[in-house]
C-alpha atoms as a PDB file:
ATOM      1  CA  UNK A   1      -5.237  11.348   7.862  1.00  0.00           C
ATOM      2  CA  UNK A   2      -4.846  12.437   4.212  1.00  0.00           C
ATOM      3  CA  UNK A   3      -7.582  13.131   2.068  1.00  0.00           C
ATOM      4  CA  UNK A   4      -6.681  11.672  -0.891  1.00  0.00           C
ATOM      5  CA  UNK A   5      -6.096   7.923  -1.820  1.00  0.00           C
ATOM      6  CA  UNK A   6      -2.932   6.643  -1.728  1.00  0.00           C
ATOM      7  CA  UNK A   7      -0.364   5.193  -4.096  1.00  0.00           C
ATOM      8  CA  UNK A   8       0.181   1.587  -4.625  1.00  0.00           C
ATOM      9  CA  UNK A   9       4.051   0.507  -3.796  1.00  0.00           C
ATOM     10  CA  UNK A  10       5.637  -1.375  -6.779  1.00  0.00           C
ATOM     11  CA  UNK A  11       8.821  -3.171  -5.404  1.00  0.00           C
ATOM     12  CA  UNK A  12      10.590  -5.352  -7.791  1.00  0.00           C
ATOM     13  CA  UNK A  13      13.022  -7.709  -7.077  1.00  0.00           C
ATOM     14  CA  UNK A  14      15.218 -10.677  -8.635  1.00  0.00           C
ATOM     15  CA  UNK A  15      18.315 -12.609  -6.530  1.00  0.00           C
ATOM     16  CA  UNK A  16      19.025 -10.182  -3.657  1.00  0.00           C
ATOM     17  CA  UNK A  17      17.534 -11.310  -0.593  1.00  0.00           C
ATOM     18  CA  UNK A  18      19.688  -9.004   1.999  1.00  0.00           C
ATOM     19  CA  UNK A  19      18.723  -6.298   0.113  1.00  0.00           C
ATOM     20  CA  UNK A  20      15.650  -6.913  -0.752  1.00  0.00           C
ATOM     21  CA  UNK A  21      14.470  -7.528   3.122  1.00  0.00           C
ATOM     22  CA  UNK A  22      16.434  -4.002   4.064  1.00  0.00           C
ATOM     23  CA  UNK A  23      14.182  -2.559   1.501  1.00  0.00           C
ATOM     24  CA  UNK A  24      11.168  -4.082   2.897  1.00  0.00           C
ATOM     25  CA  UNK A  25      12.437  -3.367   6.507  1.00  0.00           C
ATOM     26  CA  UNK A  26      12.553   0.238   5.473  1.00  0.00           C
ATOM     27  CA  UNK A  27       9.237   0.428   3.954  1.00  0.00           C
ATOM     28  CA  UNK A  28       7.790  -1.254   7.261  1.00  0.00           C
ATOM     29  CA  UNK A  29       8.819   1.987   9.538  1.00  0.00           C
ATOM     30  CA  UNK A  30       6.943   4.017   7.109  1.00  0.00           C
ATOM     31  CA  UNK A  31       4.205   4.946   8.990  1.00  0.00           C
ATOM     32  CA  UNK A  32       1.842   5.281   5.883  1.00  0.00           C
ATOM     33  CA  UNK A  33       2.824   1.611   5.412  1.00  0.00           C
ATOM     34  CA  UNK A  34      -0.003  -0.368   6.926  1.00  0.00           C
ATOM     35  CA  UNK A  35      -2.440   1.792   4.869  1.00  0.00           C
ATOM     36  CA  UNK A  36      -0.506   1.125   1.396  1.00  0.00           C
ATOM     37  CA  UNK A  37      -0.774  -1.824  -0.958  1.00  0.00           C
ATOM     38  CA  UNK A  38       2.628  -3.190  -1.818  1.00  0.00           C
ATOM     39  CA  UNK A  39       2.944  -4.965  -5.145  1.00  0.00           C
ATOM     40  CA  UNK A  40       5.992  -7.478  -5.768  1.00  0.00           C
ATOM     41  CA  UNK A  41       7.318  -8.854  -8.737  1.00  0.00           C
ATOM     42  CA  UNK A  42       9.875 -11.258  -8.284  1.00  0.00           C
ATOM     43  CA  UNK A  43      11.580 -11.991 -11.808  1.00  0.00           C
ATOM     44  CA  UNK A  44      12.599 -15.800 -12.281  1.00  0.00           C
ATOM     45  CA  UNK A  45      16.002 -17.045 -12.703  1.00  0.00           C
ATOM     46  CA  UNK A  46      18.097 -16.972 -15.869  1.00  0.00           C
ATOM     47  CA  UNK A  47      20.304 -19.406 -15.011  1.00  0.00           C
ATOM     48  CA  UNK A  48      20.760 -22.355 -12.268  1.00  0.00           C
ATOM     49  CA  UNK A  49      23.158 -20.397 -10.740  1.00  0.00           C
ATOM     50  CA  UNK A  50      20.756 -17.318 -10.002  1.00  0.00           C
ATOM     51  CA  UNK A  51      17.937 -20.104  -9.520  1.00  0.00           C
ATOM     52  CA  UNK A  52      18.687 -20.789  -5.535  1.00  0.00           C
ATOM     53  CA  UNK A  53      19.332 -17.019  -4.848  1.00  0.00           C
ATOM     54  CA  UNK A  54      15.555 -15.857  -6.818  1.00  0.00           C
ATOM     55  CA  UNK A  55      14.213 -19.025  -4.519  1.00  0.00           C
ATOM     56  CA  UNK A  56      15.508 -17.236  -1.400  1.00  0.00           C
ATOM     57  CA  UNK A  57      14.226 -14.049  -2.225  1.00  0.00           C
ATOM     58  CA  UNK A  58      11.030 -15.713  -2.951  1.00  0.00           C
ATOM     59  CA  UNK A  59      10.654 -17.487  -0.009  1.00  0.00           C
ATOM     60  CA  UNK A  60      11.248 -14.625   2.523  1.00  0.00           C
ATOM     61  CA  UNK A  61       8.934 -12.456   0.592  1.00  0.00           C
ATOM     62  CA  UNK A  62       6.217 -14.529   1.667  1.00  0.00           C
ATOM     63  CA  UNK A  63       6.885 -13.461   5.220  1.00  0.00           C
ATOM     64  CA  UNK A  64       6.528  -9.959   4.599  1.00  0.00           C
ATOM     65  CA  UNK A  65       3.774  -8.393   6.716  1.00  0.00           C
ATOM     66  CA  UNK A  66       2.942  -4.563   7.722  1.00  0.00           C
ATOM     67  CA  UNK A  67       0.601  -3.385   4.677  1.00  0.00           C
ATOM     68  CA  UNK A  68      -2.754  -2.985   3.779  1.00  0.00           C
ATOM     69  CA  UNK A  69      -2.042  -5.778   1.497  1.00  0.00           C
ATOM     70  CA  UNK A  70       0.968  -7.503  -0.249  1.00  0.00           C
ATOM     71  CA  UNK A  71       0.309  -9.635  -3.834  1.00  0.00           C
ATOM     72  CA  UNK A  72       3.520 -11.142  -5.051  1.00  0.00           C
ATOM     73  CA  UNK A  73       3.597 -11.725  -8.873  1.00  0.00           C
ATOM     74  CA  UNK A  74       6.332 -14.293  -9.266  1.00  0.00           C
ATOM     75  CA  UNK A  75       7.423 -14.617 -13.087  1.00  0.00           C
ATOM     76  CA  UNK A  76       7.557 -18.121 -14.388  1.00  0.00           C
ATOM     77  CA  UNK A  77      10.245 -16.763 -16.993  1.00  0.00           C
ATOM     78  CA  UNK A  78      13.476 -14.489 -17.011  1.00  0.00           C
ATOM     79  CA  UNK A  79      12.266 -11.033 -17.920  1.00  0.00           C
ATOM     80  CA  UNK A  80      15.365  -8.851 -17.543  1.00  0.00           C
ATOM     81  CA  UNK A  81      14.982  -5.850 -15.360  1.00  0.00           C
ATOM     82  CA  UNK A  82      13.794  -3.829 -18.295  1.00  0.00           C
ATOM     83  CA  UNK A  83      11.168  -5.611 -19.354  1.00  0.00           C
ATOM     84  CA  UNK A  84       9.750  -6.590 -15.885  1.00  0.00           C
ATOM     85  CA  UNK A  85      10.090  -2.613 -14.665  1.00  0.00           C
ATOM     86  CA  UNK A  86       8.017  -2.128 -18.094  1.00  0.00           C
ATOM     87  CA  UNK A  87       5.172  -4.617 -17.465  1.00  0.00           C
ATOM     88  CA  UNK A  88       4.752  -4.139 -13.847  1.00  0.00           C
ATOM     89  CA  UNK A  89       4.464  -0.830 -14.470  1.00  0.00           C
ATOM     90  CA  UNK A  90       2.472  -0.394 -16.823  1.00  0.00           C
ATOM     91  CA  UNK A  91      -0.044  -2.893 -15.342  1.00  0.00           C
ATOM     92  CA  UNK A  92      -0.493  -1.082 -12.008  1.00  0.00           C
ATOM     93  CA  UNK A  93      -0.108   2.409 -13.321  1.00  0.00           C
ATOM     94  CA  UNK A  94      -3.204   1.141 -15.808  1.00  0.00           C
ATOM     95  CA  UNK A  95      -5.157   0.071 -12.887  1.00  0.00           C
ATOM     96  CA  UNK A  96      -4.359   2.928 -10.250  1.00  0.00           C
ATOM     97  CA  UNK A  97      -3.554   5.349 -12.037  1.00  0.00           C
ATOM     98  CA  UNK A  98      -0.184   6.467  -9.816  1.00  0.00           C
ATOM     99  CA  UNK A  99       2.508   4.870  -8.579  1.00  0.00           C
ATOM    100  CA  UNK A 100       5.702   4.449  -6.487  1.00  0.00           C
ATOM    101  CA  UNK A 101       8.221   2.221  -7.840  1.00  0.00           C
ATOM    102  CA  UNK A 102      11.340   0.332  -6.092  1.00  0.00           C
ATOM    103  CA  UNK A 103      13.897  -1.478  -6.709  1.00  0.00           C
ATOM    104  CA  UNK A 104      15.375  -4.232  -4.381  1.00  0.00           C
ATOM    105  CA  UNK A 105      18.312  -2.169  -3.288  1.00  0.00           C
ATOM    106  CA  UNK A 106      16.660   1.179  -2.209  1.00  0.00           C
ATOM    107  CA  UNK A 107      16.466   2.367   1.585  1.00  0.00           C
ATOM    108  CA  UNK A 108      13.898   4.815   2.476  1.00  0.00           C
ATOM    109  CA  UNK A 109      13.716   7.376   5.362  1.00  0.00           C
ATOM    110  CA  UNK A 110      10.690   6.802   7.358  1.00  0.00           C
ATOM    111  CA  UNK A 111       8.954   9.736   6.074  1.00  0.00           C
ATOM    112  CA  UNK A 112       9.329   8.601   2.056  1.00  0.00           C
ATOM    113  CA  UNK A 113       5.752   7.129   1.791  1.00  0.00           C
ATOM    114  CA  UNK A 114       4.736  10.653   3.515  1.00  0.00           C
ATOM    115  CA  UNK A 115       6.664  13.126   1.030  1.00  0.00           C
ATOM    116  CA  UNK A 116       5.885  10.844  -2.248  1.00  0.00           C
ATOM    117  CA  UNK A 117       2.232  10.506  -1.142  1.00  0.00           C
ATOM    118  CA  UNK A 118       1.785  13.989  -0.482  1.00  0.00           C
ATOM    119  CA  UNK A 119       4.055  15.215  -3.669  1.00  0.00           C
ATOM    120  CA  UNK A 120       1.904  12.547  -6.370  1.00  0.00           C
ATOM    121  CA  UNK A 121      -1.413  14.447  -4.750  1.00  0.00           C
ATOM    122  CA  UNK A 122       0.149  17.996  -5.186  1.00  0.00           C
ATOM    123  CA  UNK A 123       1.322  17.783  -8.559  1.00  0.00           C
ATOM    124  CA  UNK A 124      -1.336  15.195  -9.821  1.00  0.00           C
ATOM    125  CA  UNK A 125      -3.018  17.411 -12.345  1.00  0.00           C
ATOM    126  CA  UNK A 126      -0.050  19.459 -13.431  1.00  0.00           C
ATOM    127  CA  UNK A 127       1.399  18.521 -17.226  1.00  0.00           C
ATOM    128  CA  UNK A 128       4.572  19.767 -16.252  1.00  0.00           C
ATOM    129  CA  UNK A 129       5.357  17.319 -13.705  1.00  0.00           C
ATOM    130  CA  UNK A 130       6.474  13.540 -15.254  1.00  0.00           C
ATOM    131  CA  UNK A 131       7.329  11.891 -12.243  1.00  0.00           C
ATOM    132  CA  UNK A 132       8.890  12.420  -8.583  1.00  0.00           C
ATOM    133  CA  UNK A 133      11.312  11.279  -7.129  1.00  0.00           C
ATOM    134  CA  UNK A 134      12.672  10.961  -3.873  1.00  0.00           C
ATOM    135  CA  UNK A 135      16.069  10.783  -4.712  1.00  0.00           C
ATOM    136  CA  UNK A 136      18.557  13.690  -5.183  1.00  0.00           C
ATOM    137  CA  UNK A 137      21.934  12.698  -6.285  1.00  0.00           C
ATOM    138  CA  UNK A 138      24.044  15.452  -4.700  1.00  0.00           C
ATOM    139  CA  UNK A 139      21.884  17.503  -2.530  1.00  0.00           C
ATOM    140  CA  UNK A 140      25.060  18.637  -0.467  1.00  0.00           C
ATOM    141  CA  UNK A 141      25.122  22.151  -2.228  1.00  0.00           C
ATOM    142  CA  UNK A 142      21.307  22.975  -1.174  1.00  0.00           C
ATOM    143  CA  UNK A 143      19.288  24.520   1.841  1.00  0.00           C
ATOM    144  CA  UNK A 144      17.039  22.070   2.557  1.00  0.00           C
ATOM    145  CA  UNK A 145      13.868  23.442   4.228  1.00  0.00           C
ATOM    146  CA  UNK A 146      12.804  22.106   7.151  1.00  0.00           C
ATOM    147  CA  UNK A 147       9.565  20.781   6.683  1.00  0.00           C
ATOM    148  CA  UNK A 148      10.025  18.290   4.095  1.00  0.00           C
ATOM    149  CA  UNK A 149       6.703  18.629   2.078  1.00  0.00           C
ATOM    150  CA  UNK A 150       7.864  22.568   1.511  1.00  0.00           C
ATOM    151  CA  UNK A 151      11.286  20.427   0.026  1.00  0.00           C
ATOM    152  CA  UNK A 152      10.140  20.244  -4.269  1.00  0.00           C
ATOM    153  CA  UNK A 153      13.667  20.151  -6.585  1.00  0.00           C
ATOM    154  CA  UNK A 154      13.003  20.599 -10.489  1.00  0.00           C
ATOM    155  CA  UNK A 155      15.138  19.250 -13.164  1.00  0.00           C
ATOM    156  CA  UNK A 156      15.466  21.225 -16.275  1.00  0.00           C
ATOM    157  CA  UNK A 157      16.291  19.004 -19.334  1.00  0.00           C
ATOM    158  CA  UNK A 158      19.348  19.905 -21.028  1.00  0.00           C
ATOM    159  CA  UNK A 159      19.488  19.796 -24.766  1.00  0.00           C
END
């Protein structure tokens, strides 16, 4: 097991129930899964035509089982992605102090939980790092190690 605590999973969603459950589905086969607390927020409709859709998604997140704990936060009011990504955020970064966000229409291997675990305990107390990812848009030119947690990519900002 690791010795350090790990990262609440921030998933929000809005009117995509297919892929919101294949991003759940993914994050069940993680194995740190049923040891991380998954937070949901589940933005409300703008309009009666996104209204049955946000219902949908609604009601099969209240299936959802497989983690240490799973509190849906179900907006009463459209946010907008922005805004909700903003809030949620900043509300569980505030109380945990780290984070791993998703969106509804991500797929993770089953070692992402693993590598963005491992990489927010590594790099916790350096100023240099703002945030990991585990996303790499073209990684087709690289040699990827073979033991992922040896696998770090910087970005330099370009002015």
């Amino acid at each position: 097991m690791q010795d350090y605590k790990l990262a609440p999973i921030v998933l929000f969603t809005y009117n995509r129930p297919w892929h919101t459950q294949q991003t759940v589905e993914a994050l069940q086969k993680n194995k740190l899964a049923s040891e991380s607390e998954l937070f949901i927020y589940s933005d409300c409709w703008k309009d009666d035509i996104s209204k049955e859709k946000v219902c949908e998604v609604r009601n099969y997140l209240k299936t959802i089982t497989g983690f240490k704990s799973i509190k849906i936060i179900e907006q009463i009011k459209n946010k907008g992605l922005a805004n909700s990504i903003i809030d949620g955020v900043t509300e569980i970064v505030n109380q945990y102090g780290t984070i791993i966000v998703l969106e509804d229409d991500l797929i993770t291997g089953q070692y992402f939980l693993s590598y963005m675990n491992n990489a927010l305990s590594k790099y916790k107390n350096d100023n240099k790092i703002h945030s990991i990812s585990g996303f790499n848009y073209n990684k087709s030119y690289l040699k990827i190690p073979k033991k992922f947690n040896d696998t770090v990519f910087f970005n330099k900002k370009r002015l």
